[in-house]
N, C-alpha and C. Protein backbone atom coordinates (compact mmCIF):
# COMPACT_ATOMS: atom_id res chain seq x y z
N UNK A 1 -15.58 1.29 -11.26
CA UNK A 1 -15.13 0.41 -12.34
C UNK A 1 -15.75 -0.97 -12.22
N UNK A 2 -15.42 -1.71 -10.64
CA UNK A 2 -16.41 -2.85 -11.03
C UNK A 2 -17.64 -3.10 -10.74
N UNK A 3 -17.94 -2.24 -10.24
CA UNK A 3 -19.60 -1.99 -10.29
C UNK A 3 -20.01 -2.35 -11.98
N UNK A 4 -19.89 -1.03 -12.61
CA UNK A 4 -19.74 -0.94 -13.80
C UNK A 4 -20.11 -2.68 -14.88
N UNK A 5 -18.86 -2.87 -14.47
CA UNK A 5 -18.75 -4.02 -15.56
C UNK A 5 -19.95 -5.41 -14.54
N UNK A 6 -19.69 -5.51 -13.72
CA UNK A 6 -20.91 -6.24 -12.99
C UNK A 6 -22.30 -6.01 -13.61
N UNK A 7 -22.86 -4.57 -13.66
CA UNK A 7 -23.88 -4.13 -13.98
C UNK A 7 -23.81 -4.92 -15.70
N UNK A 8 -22.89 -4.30 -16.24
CA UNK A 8 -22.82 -5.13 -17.41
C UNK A 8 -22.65 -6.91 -17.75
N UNK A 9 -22.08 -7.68 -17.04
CA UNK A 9 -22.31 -8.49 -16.92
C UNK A 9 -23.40 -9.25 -16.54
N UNK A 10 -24.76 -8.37 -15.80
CA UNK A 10 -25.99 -9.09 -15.30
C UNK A 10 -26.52 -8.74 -16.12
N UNK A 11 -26.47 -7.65 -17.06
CA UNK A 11 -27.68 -7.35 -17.95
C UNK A 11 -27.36 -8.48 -19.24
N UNK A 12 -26.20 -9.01 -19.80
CA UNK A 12 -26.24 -9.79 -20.81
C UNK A 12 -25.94 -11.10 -20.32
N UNK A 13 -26.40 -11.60 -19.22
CA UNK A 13 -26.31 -12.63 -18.39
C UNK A 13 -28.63 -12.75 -18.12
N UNK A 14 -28.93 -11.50 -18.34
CA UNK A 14 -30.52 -11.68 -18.57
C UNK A 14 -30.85 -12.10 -19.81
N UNK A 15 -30.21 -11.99 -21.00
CA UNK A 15 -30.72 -12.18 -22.17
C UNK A 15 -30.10 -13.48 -22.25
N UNK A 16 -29.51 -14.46 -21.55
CA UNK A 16 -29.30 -15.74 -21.65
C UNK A 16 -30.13 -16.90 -21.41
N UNK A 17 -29.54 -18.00 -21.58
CA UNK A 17 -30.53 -18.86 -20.71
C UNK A 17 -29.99 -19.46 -19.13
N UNK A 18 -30.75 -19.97 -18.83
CA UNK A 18 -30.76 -19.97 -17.23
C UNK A 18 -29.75 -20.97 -17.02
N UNK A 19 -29.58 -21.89 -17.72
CA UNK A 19 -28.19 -22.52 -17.72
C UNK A 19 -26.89 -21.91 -18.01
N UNK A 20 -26.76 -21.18 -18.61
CA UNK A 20 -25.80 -20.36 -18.87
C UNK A 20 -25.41 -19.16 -17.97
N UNK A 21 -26.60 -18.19 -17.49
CA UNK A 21 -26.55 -17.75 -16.32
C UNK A 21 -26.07 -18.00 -15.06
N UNK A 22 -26.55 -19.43 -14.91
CA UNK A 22 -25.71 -19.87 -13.69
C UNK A 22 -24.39 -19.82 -14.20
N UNK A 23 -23.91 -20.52 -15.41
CA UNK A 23 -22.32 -20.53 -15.04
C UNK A 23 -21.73 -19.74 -14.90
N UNK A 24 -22.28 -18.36 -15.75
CA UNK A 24 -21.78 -16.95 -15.58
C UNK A 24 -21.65 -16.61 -13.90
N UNK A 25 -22.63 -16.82 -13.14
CA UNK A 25 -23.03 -15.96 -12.15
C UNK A 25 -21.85 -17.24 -11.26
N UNK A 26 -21.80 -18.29 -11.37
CA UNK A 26 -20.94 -19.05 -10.89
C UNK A 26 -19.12 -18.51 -11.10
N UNK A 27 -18.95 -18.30 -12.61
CA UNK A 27 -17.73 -17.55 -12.87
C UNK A 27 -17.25 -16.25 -12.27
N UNK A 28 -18.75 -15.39 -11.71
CA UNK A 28 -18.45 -13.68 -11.51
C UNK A 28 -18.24 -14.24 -10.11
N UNK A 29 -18.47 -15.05 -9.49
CA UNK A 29 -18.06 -15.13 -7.59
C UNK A 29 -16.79 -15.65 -7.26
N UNK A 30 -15.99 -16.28 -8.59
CA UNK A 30 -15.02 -16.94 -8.84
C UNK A 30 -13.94 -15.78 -8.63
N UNK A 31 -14.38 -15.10 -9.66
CA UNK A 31 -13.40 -13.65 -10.25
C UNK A 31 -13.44 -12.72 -9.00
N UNK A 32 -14.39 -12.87 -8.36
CA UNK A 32 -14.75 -11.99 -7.36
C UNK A 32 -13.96 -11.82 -6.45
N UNK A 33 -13.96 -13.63 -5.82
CA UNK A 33 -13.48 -14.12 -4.65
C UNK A 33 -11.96 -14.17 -4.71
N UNK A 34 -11.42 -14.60 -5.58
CA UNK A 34 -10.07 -14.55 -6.61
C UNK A 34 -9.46 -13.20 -6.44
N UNK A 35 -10.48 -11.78 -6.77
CA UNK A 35 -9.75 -10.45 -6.66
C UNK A 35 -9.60 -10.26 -5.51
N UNK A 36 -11.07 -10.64 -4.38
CA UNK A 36 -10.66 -10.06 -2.84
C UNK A 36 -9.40 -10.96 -2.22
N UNK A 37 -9.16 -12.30 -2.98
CA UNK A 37 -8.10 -13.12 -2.06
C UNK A 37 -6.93 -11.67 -2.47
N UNK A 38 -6.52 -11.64 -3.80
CA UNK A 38 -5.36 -10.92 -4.00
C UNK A 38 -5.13 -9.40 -3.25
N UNK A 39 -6.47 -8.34 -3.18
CA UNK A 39 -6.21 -7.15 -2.33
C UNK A 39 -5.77 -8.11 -1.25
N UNK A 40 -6.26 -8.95 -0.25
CA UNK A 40 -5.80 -9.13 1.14
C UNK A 40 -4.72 -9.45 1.06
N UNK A 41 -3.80 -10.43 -0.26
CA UNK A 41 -2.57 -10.58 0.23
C UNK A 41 -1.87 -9.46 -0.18
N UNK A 42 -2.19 -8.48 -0.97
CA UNK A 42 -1.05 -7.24 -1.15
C UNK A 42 -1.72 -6.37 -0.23
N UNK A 43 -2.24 -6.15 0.67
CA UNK A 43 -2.53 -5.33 1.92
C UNK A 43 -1.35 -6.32 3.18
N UNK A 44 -1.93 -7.44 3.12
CA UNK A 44 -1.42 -7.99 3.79
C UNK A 44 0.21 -8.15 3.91
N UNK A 45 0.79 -8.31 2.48
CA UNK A 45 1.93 -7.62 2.54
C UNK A 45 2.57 -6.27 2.44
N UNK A 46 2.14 -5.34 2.06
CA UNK A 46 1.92 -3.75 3.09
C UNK A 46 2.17 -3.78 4.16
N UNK A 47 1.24 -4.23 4.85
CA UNK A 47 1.47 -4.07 6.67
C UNK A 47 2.91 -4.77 6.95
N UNK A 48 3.17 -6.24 6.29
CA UNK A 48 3.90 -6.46 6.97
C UNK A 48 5.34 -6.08 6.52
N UNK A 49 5.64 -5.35 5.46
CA UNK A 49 6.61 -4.65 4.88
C UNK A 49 6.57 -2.94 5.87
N UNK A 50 5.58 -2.82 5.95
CA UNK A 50 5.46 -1.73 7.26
C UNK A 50 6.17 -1.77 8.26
N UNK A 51 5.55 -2.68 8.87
CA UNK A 51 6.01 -3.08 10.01
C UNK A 51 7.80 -3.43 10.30
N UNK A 52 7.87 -4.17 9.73
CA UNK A 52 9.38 -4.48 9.59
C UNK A 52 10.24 -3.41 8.78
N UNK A 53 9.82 -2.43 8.50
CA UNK A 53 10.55 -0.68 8.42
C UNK A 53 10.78 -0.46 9.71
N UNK A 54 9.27 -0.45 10.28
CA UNK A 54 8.89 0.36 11.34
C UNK A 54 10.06 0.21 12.44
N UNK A 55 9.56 -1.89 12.77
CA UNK A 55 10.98 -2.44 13.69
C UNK A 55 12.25 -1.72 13.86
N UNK A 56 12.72 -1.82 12.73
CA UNK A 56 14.02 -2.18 11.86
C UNK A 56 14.69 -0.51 12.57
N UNK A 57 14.06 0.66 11.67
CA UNK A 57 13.81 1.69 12.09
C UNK A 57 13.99 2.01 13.83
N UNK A 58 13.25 1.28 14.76
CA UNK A 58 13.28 1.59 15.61
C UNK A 58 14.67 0.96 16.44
N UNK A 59 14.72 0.05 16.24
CA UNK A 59 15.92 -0.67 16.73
C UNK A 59 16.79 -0.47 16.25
N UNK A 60 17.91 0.01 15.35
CA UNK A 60 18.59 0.72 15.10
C UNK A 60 18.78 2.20 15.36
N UNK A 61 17.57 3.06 14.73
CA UNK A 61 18.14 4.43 14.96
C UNK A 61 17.93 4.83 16.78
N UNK A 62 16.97 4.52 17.17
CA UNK A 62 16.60 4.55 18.77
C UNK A 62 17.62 4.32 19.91
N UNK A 63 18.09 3.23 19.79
CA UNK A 63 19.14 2.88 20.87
C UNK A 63 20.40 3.30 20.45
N UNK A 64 20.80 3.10 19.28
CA UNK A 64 22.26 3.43 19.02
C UNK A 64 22.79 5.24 19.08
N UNK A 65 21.82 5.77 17.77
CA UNK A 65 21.87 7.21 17.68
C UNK A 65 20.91 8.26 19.01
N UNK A 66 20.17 7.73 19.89
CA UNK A 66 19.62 8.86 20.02
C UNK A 66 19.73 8.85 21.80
N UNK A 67 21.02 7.80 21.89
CA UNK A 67 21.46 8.09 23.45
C UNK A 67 22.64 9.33 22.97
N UNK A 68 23.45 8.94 22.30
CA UNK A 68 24.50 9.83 22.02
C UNK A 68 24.11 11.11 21.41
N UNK A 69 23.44 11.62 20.09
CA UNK A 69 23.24 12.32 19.56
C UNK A 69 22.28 13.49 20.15
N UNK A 70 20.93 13.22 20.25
CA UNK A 70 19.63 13.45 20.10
C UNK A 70 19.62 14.27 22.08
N UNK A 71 19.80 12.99 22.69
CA UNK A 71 19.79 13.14 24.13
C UNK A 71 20.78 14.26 24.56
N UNK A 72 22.12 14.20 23.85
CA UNK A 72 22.88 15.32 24.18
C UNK A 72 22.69 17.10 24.01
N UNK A 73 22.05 16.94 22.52
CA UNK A 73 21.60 18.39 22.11
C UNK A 73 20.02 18.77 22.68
N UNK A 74 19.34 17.85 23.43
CA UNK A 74 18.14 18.54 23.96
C UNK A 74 18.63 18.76 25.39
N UNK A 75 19.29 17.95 25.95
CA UNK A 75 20.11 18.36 27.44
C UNK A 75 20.56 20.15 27.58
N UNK A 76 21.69 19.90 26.29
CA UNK A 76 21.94 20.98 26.43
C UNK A 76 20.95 22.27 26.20
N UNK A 77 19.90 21.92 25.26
CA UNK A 77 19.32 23.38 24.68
C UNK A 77 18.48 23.64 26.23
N UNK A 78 18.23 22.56 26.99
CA UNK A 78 17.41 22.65 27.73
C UNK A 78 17.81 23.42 29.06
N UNK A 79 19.46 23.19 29.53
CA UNK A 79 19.89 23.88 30.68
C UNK A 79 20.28 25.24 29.91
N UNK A 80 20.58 25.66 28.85
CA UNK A 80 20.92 26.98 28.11
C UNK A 80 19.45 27.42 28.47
N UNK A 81 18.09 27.18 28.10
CA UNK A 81 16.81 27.84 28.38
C UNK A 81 16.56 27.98 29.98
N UNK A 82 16.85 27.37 31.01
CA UNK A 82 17.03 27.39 32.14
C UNK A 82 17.77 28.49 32.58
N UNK A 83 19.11 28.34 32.36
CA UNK A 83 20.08 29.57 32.38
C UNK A 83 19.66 31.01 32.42
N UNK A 84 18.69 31.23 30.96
CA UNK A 84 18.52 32.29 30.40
C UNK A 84 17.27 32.57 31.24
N UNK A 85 16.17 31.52 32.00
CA UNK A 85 15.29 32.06 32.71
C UNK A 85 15.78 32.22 33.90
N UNK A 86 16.86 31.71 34.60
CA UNK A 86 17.14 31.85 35.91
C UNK A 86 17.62 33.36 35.55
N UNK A 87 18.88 33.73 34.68
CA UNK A 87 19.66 34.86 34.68
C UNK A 87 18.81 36.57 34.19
């Protein structure tokens, strides 16, 4: 897509004059620089909306649920498989 319109923008940026060209070619680094600022800050807020799931996520379900819950039912499945290989 912006390939595209770039390509289009240099070709009727040739049939201009060279004063005008520059401002164009001055405007397209503008627009340019302008779009890459905005991907980095919505990447940039991605990660850090990530991340603070991720935290959040870990510190809660980790320590609270998975001493009691999690730890208990692999204990057990684990001496029941023991059992059944000793017996």
């Amino acid at each position: 897509m912006i390939i595209k319109v770039m390509v289009s923008m240099v070709s009727r940026m040739m049939m201009m004059n060279h004063m005008l060209m520059m401002q164009m070619l001055m405007v397209m680094v503008m627009m340019m620089m302008m779009i890459m600022m905005m991907m980095m800050m919505m990447m940039m807020m991605m990660m850090m909306m990530m991340m603070m799931m991720v935290i959040r996520r870990r510190r809660r379900r980790m320590r609270r649920r998975r001493r009691r819950r999690t730890t208990t039912t692999v204990t057990l499945t684990r001496r029941r498989w023991r059992r059944r290989r000793m017996a």
